[in-house]
Protein backbone atom coordinates (compact mmCIF):
# COMPACT_ATOMS: atom_id res chain seq x y z
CA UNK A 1 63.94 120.88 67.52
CA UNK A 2 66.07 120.83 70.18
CA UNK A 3 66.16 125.08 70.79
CA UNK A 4 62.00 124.74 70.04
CA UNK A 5 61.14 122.18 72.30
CA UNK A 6 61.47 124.49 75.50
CA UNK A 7 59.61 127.03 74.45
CA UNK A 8 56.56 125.07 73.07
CA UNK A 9 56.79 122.31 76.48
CA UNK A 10 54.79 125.05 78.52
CA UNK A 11 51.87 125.89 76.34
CA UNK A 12 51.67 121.27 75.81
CA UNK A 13 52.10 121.20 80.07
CA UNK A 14 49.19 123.52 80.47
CA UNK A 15 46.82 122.23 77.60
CA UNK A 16 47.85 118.51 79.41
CA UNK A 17 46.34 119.77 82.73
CA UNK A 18 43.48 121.54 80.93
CA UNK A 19 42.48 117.82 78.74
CA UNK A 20 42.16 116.13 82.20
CA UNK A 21 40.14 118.54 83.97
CA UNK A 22 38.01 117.99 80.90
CA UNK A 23 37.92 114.21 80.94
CA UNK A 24 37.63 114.48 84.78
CA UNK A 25 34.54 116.92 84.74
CA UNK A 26 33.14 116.03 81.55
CA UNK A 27 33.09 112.82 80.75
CA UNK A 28 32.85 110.62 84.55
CA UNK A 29 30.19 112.81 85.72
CA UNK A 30 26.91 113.71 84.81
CA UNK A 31 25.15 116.83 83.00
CA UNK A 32 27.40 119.48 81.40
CA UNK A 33 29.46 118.49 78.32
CA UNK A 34 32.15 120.76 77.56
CA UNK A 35 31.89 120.11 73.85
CA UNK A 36 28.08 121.12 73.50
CA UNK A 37 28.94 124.61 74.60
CA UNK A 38 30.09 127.76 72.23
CA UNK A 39 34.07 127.00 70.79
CA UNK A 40 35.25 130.62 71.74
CA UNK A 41 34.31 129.88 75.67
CA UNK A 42 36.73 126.65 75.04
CA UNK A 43 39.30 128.91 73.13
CA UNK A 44 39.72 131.52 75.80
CA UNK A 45 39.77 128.83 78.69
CA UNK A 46 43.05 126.79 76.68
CA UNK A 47 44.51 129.83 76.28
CA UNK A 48 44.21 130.56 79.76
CA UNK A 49 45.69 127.33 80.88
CA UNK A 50 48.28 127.64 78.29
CA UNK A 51 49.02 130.88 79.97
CA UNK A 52 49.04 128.92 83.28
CA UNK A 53 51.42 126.49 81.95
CA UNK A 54 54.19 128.99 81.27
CA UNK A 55 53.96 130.81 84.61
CA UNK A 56 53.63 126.95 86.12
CA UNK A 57 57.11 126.19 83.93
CA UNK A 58 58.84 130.23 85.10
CA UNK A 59 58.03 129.03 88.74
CA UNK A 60 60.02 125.56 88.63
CA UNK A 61 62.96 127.31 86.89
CA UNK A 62 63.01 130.18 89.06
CA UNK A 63 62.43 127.54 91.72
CA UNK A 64 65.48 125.79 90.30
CA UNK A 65 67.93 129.08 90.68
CA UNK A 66 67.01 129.22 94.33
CA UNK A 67 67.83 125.44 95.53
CA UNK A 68 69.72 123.78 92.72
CA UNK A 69 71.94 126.61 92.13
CA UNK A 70 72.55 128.74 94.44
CA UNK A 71 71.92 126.39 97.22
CA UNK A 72 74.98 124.11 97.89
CA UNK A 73 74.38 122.75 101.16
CA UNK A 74 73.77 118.98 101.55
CA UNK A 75 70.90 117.12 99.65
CA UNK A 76 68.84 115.79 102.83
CA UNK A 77 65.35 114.78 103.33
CA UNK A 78 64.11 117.84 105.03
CA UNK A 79 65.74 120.02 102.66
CA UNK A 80 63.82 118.43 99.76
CA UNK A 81 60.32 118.52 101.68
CA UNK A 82 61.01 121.78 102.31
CA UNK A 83 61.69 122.66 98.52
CA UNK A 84 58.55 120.32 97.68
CA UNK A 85 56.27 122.27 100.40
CA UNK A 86 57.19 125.80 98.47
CA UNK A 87 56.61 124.68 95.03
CA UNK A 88 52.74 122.97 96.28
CA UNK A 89 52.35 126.35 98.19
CA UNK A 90 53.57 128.44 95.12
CA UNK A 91 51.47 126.22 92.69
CA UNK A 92 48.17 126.54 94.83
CA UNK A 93 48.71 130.08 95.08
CA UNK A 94 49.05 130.38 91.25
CA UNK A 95 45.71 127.86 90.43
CA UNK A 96 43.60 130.16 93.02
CA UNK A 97 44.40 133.16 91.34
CA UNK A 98 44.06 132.12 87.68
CA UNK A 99 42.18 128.69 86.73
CA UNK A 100 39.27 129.45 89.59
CA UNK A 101 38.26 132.72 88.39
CA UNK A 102 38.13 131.92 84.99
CA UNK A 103 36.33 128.77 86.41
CA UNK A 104 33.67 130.50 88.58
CA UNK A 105 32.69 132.82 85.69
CA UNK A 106 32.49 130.35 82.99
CA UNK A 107 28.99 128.00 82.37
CA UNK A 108 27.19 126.99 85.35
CA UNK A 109 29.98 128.79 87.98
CA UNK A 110 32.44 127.00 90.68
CA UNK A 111 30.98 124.03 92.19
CA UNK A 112 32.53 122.70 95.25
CA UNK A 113 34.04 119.41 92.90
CA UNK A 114 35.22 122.23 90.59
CA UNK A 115 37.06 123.83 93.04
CA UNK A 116 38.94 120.62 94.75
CA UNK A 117 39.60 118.94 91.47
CA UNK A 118 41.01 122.44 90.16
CA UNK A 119 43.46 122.91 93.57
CA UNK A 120 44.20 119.08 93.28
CA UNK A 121 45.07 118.02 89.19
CA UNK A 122 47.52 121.02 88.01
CA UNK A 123 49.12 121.06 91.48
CA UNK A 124 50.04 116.91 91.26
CA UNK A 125 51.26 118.00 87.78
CA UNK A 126 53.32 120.68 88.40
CA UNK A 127 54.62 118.38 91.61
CA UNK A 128 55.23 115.85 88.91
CA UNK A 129 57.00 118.00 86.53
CA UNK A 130 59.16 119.39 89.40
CA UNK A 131 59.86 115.79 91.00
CA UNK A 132 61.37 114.55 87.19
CA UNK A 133 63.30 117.87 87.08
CA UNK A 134 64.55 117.65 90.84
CA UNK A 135 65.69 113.98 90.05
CA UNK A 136 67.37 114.68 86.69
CA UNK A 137 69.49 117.44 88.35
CA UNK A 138 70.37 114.68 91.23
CA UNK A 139 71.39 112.23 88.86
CA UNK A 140 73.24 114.76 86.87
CA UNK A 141 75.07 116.11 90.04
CA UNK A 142 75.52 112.34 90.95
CA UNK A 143 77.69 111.72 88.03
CA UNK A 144 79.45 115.28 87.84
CA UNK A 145 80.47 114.33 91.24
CA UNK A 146 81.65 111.18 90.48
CA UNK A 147 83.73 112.41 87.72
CA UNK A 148 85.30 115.11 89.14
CA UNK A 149 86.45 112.63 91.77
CA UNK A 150 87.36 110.06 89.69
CA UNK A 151 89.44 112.76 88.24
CA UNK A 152 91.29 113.57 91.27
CA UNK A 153 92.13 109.91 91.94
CA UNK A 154 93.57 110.10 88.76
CA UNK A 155 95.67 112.56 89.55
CA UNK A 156 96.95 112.03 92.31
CA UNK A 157 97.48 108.79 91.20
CA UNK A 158 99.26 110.31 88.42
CA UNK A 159 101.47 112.44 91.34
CA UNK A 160 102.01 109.56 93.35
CA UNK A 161 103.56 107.53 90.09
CA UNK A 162 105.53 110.53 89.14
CA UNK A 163 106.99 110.51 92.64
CA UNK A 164 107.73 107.22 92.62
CA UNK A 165 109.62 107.24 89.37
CA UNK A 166 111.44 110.10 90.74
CA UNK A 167 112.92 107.86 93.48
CA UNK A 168 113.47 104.83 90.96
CA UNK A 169 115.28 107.34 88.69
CA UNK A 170 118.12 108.56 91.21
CA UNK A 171 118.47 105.11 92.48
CA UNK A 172 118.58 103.45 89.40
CA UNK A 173 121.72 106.16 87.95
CA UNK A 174 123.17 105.81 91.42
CA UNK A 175 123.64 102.16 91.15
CA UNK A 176 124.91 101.83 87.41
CA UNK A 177 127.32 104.85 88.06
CA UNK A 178 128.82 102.76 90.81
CA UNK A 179 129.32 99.74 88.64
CA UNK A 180 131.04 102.26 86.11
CA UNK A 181 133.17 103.80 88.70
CA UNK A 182 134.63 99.94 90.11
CA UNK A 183 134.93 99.21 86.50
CA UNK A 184 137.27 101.87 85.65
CA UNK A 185 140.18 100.87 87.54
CA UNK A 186 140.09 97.70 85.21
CA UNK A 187 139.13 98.61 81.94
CA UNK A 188 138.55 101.98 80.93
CA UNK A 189 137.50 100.84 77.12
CA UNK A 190 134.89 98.49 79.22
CA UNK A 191 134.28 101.65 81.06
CA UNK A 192 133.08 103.44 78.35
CA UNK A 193 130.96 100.75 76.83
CA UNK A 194 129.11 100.72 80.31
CA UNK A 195 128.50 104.50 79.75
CA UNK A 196 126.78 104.15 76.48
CA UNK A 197 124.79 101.11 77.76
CA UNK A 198 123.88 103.24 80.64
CA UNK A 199 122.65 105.73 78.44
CA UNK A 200 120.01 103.73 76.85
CA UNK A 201 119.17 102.06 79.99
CA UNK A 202 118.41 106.04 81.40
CA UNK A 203 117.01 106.91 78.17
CA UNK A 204 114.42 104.27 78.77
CA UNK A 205 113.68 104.66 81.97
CA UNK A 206 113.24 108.41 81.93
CA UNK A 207 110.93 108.56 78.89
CA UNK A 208 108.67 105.78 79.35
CA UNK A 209 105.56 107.05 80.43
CA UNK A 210 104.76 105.18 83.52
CA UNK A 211 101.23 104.67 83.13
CA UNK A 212 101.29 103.40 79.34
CA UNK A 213 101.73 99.65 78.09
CA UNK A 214 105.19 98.54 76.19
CA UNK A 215 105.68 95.64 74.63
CA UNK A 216 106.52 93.03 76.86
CA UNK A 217 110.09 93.00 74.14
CA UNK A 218 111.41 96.15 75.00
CA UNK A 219 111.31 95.33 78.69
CA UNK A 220 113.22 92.19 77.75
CA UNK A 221 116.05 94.21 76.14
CA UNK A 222 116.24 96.49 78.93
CA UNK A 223 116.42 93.62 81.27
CA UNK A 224 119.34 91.91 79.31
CA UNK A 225 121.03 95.56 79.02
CA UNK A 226 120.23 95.99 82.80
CA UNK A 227 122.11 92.55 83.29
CA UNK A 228 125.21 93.37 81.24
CA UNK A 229 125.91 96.46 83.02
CA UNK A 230 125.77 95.10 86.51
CA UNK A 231 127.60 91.79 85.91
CA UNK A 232 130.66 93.48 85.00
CA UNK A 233 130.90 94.99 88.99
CA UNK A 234 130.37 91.16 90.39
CA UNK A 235 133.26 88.68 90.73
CA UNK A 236 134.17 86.41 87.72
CA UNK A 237 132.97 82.90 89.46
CA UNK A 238 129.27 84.42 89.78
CA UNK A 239 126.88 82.70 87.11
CA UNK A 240 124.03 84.45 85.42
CA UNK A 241 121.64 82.14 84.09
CA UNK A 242 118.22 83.91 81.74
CA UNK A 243 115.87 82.03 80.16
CA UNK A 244 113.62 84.85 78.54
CA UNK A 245 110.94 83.54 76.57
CA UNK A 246 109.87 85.95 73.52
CA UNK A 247 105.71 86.56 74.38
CA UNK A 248 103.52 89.19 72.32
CA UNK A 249 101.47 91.61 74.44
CA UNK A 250 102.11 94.22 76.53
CA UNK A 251 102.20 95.18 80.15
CA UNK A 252 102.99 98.76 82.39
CA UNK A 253 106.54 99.16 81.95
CA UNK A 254 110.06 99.14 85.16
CA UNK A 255 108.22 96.48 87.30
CA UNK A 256 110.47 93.94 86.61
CA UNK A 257 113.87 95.26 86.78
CA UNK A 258 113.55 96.75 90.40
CA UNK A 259 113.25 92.44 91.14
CA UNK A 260 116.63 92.00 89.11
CA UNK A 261 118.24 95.12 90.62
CA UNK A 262 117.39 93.58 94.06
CA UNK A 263 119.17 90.08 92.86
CA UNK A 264 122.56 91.78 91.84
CA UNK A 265 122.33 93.68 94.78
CA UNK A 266 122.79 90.67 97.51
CA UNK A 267 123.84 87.97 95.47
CA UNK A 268 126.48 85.96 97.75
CA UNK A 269 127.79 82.96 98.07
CA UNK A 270 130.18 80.48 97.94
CA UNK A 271 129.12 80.29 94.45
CA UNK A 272 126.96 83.27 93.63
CA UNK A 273 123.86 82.52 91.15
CA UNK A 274 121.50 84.65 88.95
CA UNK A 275 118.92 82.93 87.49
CA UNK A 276 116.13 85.33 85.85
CA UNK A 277 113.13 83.81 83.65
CA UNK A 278 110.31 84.65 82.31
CA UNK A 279 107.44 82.64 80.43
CA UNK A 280 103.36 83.23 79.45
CA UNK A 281 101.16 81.47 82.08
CA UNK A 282 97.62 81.32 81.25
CA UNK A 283 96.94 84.88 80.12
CA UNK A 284 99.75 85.96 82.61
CA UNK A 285 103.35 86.83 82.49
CA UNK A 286 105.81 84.94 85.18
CA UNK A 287 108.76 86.65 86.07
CA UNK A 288 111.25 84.70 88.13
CA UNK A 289 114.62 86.17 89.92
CA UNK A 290 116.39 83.54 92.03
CA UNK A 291 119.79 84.72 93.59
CA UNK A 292 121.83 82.41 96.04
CA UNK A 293 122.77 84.31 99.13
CA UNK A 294 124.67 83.88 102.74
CA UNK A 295 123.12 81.47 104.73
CA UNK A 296 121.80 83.69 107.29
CA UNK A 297 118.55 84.65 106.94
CA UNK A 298 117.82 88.53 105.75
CA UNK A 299 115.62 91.06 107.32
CA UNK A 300 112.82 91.06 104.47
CA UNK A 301 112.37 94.75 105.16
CA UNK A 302 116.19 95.56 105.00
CA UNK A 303 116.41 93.98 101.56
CA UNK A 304 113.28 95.63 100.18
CA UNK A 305 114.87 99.22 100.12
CA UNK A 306 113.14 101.78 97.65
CA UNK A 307 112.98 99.29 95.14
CA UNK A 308 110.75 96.64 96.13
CA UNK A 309 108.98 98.97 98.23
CA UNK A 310 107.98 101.25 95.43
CA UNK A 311 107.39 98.37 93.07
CA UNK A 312 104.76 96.80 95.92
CA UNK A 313 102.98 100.24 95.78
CA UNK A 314 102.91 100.62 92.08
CA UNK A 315 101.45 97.25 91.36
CA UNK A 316 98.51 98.45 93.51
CA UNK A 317 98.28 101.91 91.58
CA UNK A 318 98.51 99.90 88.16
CA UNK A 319 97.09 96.30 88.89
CA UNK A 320 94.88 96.65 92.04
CA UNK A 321 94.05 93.18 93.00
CA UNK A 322 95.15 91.66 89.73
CA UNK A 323 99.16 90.63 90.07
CA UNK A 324 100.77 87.83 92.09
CA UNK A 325 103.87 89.01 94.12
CA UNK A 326 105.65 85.55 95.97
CA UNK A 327 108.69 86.43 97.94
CA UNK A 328 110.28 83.28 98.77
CA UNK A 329 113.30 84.01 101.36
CA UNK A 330 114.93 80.36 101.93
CA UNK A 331 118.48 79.67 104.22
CA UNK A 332 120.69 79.97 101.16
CA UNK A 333 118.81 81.36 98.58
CA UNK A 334 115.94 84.14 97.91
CA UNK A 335 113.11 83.94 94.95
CA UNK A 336 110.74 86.26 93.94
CA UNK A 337 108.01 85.54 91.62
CA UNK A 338 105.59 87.72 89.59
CA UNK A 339 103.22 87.37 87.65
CA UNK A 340 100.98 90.54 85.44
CA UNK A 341 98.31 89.73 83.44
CA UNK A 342 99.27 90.19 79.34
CA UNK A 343 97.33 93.27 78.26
């Protein structure tokens, strides 16, 4: 039906236009009745509008090639008046050379109503017909448009997440091999079980696809496997406190750990403090670092680095307007909390 339906629309477009000059002429005016007069003078005239109705239909399409095609300037007003202007022009062309003739030789002749009612009803139709075609092919460019460039914000979303796991990658290896190389002048047999924690900790971070939920579980273990690796580096009187709540659901994963990275990282003191928690919320997950520090105050851009700075920018690229980032940068101690909604 589908492959039929275009070829059969003309000959129902023309015999549309040829039913209302009927009812128009016929029936809301006086005298002539075009059912009283011999059926083969009504045969050849629907034929002849039927005939009308496919060169009508050949016009819009060919009509079609010229603006909607091949024509990729910029949809304005004047550009569609002028489009509309050519098809009335091309349409009243076509009606003067087909419909009146067979008109003026056909029962009483062309009357002067006969002749505006015949320029007026097939051209409003064909206007009509080229109007709901015109606006289909706007609303279908509308939404190609907005898919191919929802598409490229995609992507170069996608790019700029790639890049930024890049940097995270490098720094993230940089750090831990540090750790390992401190550690080695005290305990090679620690050493080594730093490696293979390291391992999984890069294995993790390398092939997790950045833009795909984890369980919120896995980025517990990797937090707690983060921790182990890093506390080995800090001096013995430094206290690492976790209270990590078990919670079902999942959220985007390595926004977390670039907060506990930043903790190890400038956690001073007389007597240095980790605290890291994390508990559901309301829908949301709250993710707490405290760290103490010295008790001058820190440059909050010096201690955001790649880390925080990256983790800022993919929150927007994941979250948009849906996370909760609090730095809290007290005298003697710094705080960050965040919270992600449980997906």
């Amino acid at each position: 039906m589908k492959n039929l339906w275009p070829k059969i629309f003309p000959a129902l477009y023309g015999f549309i236009i040829y039913g209302t000059l009927r009812v128009v002429n016929d029936t809301m005016g006086k005298g002539f009745k075009f059912w009283e007069r011999p059926l083969y003078v009504n045969i050849i005239e629907i034929f002849g509008v039927i005939l009308v109705g496919y060169l009508f239909t050949s016009i819009i399409k060919r009509q079609e090639r010229k603006y909607f095609i091949n024509d990729a300037s910029e949809i304005t007003l004047k550009r569609f008046s002028k489009e509309l202007l050519n098809v009335i022009g091309v349409a009243l062309l076509v009606v003067n050379c087909t419909i009146i003739p067979m008109a003026a030789v056909t029962d009483d002749g062309l009357s002067l109503s006969d002749f505006v009612q015949i320029n007026i009803i097939p051209t409003l139709y064909i206007v009509l017909y080229f109007t709901i075609r015109r606006g289909n092919f706007y609303v279908q460019a509308f939404v190609q448009s907005k898919i191919k460039l929802q598409q490229i914000e995609n992507d170069r979303l996608n790019s700029e997440l790639n890049f930024l796991k890049e940097q995270f990658s490098p720094h993230f290896l940089f750090n831990g091999l540090n750790n390992i190389y401190f550690q080695m002048d005290q305990s090679v047999p620690e050493a080594k079980k730093s490696v293979e924690k390291l391992s999984e900790l890069l294995r993790y971070s390398l092939y997790q696809d950045q833009q795909k939920l984890v369980d919120i579980s896995k980025e517990i273990e990797f937090i707690k496997l983060y921790s182990e690796v890093h506390k080995v580096r800090k001096d013995d009187r430094m206290q690492l406190r976790m209270d990590l709540k078990e919670i079902k659901g999942k959220i985007y994963p390595h926004l977390i750990i670039p907060l506990v990275e930043n903790a190890f990282k400038y956690v001073e003191g007389s007597k240095p403090l980790i605290e890291i928690k994390l508990k559901e919320e309301s829908g949301y997950v709250v993710f707490t670092v405290f760290n103490s520090k010295r008790a001058v105050k820190t440059d909050d851009a010096s201690r955001s680095g790649i880390g925080l700075n990256n983790l800022r920018r993919r929150l927007d690229l994941l979250y948009h307007q849906n996370y909760d980032l609090e730095i809290l940068d007290r005298e003697h101690t710094f705080e960050v909390v965040l919270k992600l909604p449980i997906q």
